[in-house]
N, C-alpha and C. Protein backbone atom coordinates (compact mmCIF):
# COMPACT_ATOMS: atom_id res chain seq x y z
N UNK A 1 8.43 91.51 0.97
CA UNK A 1 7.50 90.66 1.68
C UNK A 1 6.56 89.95 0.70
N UNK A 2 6.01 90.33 -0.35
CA UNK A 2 5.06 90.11 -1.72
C UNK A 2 5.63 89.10 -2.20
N UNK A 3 6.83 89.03 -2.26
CA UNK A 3 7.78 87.83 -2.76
C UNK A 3 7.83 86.61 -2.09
N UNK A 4 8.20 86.88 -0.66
CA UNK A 4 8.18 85.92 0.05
C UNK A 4 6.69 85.00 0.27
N UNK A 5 5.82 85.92 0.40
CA UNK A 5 4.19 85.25 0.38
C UNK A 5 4.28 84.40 -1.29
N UNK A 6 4.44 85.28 -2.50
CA UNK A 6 4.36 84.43 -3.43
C UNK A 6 5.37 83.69 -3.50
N UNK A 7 6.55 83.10 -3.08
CA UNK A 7 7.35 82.31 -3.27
C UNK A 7 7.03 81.33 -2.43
N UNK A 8 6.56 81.26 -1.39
CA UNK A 8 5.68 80.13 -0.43
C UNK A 8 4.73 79.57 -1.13
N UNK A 9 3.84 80.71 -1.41
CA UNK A 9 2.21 80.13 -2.23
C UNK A 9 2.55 79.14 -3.36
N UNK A 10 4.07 79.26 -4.19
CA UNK A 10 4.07 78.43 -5.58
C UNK A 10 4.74 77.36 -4.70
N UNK A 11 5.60 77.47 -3.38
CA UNK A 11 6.46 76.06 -3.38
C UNK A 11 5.14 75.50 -2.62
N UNK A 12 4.24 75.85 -2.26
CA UNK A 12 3.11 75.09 -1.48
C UNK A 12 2.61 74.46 -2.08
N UNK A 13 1.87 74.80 -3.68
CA UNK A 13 1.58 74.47 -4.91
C UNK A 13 1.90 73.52 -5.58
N UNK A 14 2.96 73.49 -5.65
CA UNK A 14 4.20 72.81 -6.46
C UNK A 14 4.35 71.38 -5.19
N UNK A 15 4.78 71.63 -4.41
CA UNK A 15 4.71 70.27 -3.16
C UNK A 15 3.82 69.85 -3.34
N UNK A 16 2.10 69.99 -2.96
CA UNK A 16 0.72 69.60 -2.92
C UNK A 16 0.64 68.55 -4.15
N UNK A 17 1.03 68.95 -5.58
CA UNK A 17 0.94 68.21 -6.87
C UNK A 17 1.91 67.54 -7.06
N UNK A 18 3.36 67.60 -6.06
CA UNK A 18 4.08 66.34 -6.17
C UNK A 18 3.31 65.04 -5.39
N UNK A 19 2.53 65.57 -4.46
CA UNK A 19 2.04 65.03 -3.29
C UNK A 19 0.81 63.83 -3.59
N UNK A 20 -0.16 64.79 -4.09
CA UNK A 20 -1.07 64.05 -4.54
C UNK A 20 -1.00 62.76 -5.64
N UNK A 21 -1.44 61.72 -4.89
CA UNK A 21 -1.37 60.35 -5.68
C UNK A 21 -2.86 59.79 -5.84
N UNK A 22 -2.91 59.13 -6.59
CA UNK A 22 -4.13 58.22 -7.33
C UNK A 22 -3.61 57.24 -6.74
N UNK A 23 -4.65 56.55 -5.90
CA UNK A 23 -4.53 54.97 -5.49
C UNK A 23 -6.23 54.43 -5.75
N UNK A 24 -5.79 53.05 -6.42
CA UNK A 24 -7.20 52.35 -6.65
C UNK A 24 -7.41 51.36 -6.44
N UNK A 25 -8.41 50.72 -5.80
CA UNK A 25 -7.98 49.23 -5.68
C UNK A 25 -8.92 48.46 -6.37
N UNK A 26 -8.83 48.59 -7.68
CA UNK A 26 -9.63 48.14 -9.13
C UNK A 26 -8.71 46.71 -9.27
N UNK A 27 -9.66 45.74 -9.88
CA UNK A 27 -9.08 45.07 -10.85
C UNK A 27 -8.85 45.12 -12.53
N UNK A 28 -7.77 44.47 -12.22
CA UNK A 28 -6.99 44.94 -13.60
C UNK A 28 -7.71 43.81 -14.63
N UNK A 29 -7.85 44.52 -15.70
CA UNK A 29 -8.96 43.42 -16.30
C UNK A 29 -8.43 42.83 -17.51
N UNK A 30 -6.61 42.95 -17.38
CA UNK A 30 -5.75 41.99 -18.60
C UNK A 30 -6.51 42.20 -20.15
N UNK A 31 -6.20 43.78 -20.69
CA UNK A 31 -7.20 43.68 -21.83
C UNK A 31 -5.65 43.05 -22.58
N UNK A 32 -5.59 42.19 -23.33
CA UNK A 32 -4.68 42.02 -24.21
C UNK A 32 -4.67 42.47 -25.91
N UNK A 33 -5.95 43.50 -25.86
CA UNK A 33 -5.98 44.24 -27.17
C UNK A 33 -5.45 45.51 -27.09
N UNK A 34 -5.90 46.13 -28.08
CA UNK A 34 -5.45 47.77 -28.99
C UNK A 34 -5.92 48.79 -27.93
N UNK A 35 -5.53 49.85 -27.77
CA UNK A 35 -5.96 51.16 -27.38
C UNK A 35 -5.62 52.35 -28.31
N UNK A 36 -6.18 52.79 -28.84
CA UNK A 36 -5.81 54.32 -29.73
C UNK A 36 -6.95 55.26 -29.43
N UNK A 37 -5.79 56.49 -29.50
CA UNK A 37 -6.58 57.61 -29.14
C UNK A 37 -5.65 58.69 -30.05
N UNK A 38 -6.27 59.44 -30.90
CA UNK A 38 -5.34 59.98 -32.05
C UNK A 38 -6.31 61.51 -32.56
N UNK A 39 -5.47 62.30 -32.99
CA UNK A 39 -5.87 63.31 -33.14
C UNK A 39 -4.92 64.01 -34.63
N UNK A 40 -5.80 64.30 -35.86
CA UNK A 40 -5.38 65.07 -37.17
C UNK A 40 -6.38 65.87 -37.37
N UNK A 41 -5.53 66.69 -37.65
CA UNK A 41 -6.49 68.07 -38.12
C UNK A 41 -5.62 68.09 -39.59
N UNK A 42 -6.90 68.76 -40.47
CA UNK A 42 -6.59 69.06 -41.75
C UNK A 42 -7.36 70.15 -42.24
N UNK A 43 -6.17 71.37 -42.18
CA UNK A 43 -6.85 72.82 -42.30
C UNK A 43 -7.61 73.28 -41.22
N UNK A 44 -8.68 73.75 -40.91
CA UNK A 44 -9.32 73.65 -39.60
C UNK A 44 -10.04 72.54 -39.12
N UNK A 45 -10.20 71.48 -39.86
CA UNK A 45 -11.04 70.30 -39.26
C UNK A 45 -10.20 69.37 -38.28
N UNK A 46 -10.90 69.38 -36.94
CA UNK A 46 -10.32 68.21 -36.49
C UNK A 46 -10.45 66.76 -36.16
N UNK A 47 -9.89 65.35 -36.34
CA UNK A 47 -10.52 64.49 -36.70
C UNK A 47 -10.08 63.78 -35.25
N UNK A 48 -11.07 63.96 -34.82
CA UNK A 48 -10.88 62.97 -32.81
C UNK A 48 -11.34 61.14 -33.31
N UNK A 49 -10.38 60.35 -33.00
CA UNK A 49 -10.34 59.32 -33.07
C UNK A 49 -10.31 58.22 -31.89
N UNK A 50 -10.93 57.14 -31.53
CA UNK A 50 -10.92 56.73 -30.49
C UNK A 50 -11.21 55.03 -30.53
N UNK A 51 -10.25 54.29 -30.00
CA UNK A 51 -10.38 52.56 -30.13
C UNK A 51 -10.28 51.79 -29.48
N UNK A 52 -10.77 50.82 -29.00
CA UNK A 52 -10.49 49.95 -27.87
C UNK A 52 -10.79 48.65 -28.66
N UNK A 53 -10.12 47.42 -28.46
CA UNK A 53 -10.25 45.95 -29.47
C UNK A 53 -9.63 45.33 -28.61
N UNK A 54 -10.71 44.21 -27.92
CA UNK A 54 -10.24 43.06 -27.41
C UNK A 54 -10.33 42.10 -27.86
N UNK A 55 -8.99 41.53 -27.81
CA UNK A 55 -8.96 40.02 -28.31
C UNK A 55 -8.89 39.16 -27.41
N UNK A 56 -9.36 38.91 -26.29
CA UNK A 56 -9.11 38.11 -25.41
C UNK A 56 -10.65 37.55 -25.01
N UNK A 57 -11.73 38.29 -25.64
CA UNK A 57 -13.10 37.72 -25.06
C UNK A 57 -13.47 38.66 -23.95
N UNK A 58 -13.52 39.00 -23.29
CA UNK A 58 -13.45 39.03 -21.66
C UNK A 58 -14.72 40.29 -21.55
N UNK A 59 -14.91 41.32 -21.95
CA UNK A 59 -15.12 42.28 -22.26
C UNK A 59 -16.62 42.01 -22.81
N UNK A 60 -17.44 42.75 -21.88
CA UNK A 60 -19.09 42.77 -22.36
C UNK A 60 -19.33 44.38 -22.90
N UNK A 61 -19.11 45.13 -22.16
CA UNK A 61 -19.05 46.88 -22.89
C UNK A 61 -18.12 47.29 -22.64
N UNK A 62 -17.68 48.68 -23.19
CA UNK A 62 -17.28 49.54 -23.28
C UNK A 62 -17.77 50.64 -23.87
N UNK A 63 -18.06 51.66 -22.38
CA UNK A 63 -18.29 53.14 -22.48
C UNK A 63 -17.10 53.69 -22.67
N UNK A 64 -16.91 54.72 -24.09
CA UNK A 64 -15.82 55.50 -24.14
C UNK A 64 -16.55 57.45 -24.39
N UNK A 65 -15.58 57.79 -23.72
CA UNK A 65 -15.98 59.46 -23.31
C UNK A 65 -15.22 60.08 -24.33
N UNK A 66 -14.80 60.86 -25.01
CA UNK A 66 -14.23 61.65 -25.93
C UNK A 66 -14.23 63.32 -26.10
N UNK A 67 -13.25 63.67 -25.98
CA UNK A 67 -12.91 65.39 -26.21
C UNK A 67 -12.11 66.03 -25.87
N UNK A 68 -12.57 66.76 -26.76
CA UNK A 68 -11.02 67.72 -27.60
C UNK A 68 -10.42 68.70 -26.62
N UNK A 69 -9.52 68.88 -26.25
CA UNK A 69 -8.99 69.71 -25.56
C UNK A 69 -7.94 71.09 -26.07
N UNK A 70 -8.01 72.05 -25.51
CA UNK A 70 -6.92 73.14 -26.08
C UNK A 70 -6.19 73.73 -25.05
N UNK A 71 -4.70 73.96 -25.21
CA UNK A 71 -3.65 73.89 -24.45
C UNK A 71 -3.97 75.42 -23.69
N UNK A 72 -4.25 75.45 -22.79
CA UNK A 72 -4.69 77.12 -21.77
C UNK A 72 -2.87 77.84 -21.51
N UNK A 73 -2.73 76.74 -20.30
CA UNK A 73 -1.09 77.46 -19.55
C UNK A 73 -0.76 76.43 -18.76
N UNK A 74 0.56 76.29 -18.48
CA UNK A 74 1.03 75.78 -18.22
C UNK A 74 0.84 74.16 -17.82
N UNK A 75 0.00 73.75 -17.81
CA UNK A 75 -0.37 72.36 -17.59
C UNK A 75 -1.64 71.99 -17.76
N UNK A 76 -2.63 73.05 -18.16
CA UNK A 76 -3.82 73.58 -18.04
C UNK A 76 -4.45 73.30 -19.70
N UNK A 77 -5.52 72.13 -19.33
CA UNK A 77 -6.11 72.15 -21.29
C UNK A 77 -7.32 72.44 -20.75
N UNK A 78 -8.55 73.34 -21.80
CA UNK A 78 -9.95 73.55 -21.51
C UNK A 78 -10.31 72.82 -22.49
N UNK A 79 -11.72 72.36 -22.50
CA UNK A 79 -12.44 71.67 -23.35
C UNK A 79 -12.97 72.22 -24.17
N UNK A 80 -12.84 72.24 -25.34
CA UNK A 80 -12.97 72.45 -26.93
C UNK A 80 -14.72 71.92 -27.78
N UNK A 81 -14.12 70.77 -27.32
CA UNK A 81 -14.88 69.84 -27.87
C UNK A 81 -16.01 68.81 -27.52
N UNK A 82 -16.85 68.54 -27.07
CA UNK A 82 -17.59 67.64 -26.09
C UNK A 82 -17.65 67.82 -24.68
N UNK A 83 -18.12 66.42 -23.82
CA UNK A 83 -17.36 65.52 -24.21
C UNK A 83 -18.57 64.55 -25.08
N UNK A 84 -18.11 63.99 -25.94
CA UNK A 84 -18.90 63.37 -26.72
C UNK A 84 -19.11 61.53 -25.84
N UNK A 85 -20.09 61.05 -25.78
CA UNK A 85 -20.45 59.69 -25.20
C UNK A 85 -21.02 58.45 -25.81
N UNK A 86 -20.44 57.42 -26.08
CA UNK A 86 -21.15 56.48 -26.75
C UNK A 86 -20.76 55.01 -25.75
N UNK A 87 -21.83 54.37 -25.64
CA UNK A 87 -21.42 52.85 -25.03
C UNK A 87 -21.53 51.80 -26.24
N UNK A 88 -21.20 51.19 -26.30
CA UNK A 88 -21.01 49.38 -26.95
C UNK A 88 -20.85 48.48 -26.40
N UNK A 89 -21.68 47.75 -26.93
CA UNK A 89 -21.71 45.86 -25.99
C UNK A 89 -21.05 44.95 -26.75
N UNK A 90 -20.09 45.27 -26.64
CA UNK A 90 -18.73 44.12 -27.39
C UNK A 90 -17.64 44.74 -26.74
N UNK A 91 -16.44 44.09 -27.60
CA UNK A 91 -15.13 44.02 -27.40
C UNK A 91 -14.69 45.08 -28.59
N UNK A 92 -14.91 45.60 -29.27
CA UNK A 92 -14.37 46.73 -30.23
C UNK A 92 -15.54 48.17 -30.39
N UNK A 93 -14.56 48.88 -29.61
CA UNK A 93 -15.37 49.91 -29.95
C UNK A 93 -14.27 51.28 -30.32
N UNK A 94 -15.55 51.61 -31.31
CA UNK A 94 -14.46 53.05 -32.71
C UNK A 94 -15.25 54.00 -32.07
N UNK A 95 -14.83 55.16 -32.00
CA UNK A 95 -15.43 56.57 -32.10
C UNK A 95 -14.89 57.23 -32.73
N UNK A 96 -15.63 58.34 -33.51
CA UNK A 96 -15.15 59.31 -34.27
C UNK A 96 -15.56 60.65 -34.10
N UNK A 97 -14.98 61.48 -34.13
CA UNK A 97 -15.95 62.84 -34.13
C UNK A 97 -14.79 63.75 -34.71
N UNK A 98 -15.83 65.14 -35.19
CA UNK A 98 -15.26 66.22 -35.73
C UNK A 98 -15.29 67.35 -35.31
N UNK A 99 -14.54 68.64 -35.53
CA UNK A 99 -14.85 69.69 -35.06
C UNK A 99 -13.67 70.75 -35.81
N UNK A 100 -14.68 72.04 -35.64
CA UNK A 100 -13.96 73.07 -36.44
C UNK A 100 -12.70 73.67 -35.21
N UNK A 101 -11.84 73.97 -35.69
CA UNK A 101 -10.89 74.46 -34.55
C UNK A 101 -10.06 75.75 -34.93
N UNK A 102 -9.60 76.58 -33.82
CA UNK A 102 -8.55 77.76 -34.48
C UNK A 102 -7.19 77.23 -34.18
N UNK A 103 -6.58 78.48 -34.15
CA UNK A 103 -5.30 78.35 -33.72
C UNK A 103 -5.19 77.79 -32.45
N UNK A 104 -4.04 77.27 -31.67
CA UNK A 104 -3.51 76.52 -30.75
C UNK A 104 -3.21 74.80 -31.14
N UNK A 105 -2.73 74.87 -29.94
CA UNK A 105 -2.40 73.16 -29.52
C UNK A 105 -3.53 72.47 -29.13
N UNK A 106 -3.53 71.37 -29.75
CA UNK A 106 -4.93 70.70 -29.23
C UNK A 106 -4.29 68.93 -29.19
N UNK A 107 -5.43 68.30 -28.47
CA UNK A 107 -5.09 67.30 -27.94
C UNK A 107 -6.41 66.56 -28.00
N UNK A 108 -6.46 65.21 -28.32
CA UNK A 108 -7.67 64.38 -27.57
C UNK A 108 -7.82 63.04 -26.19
N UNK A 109 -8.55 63.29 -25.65
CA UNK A 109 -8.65 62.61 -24.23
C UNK A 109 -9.73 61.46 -24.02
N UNK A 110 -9.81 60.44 -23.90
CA UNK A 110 -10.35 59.33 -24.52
C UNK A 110 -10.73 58.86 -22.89
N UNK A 111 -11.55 58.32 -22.47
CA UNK A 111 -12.24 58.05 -20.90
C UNK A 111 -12.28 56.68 -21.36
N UNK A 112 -12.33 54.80 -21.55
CA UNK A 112 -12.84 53.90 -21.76
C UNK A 112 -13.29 53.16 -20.33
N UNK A 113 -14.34 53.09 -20.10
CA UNK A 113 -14.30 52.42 -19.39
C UNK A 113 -15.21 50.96 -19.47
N UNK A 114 -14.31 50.05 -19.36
CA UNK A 114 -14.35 48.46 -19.32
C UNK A 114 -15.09 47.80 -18.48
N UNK A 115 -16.01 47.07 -19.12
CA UNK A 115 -16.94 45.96 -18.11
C UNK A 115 -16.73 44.70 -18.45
N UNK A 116 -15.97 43.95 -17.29
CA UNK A 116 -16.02 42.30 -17.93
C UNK A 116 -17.20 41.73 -18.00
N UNK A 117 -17.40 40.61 -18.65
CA UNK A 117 -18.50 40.03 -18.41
C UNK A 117 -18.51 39.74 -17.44
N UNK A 118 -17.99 39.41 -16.92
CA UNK A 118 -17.66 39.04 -14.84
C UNK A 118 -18.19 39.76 -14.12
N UNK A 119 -17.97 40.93 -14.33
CA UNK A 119 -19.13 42.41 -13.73
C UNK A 119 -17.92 43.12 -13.70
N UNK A 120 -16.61 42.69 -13.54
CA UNK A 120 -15.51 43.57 -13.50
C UNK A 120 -15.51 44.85 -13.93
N UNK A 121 -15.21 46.33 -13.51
CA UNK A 121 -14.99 47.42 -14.49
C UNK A 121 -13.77 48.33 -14.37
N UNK A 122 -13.27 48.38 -15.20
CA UNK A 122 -11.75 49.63 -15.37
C UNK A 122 -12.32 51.06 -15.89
N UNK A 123 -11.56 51.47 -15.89
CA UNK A 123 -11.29 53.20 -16.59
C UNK A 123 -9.88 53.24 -16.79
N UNK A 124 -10.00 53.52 -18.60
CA UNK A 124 -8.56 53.63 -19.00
C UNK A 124 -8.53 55.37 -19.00
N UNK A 125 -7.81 56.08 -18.86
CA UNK A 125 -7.50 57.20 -19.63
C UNK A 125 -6.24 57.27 -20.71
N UNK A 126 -7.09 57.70 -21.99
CA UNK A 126 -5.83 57.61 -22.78
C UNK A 126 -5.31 59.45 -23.78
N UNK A 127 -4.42 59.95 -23.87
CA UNK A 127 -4.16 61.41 -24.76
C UNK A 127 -3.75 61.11 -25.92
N UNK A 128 -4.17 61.46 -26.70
CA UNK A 128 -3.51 61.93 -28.13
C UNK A 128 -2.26 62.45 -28.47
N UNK A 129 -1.71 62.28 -29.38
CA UNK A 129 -0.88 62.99 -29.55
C UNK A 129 -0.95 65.08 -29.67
N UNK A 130 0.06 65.58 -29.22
CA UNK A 130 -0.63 67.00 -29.44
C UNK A 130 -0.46 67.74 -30.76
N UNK A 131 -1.39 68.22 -31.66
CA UNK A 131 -1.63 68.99 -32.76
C UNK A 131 -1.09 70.81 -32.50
N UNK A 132 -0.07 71.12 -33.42
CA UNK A 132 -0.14 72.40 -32.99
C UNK A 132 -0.91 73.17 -34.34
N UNK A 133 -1.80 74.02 -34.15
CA UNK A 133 -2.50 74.28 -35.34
C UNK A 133 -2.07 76.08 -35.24
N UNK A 134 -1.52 76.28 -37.03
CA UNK A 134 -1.37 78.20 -36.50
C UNK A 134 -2.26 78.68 -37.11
């Protein structure tokens, strides 16, 4: 019977997160520049990197959010690192940050969110590549 309750509880689980969708009805704000979001560690340091560059004009700020994440279970990252916050009133904005780290997989998670000069605003989310550190 233990089985059957937990074999319901995960396909209930498992359905619910096929289920759930993101719908937005944002405008899309045609950035025709760069996005990077990058993550090196060297020895225990880790180097969280973060970019947004528009070349198109359009773009009055950009708030970008930043932090480090570490791989928990199964789909599951906890926050490590921040989240660290900086805004800029242009079209290029860098972030950088550091942090000491142990063992695991780690990742960085980058929030940008875009204001046209128009008043327009987006939210990009962007991941890093993942670091496995032993």
């Amino acid at each position: 019977m233990k089985k059957r309750v937990l074999a319901f509880l995960l396909a209930t689980v498992f359905v619910l997160t096929l289920v759930m969708s993101v719908s937005a009805e944002g405008v899309q704000c045609d950035l025709s520049g760069t996005k990077n979001c990058t993550l090196t560690v060297k020895g225990t340091t880790a180097h969280c990197h973060s970019s947004l560059t528009d070349s198109s004009g359009t773009i009055k700020s950009v708030k970008v959010e930043q932090s480090l994440e570490k791989f928990a279970f199964l789909w599951f990252w906890n926050t490590e690192g921040g989240p660290w916050t900086r805004t800029v009133y242009s079209g290029v904005a860098q972030f950088d940050n550091y942090k000491v780290v142990s063992s695991g997989t780690y990742r960085v998670k980058s929030v940008f969110t875009v204001t046209t000069k128009d008043g327009r605003s987006e939210t990009i989310t962007m991941y890093s590549n993942e670091v496995k550190v032993a």
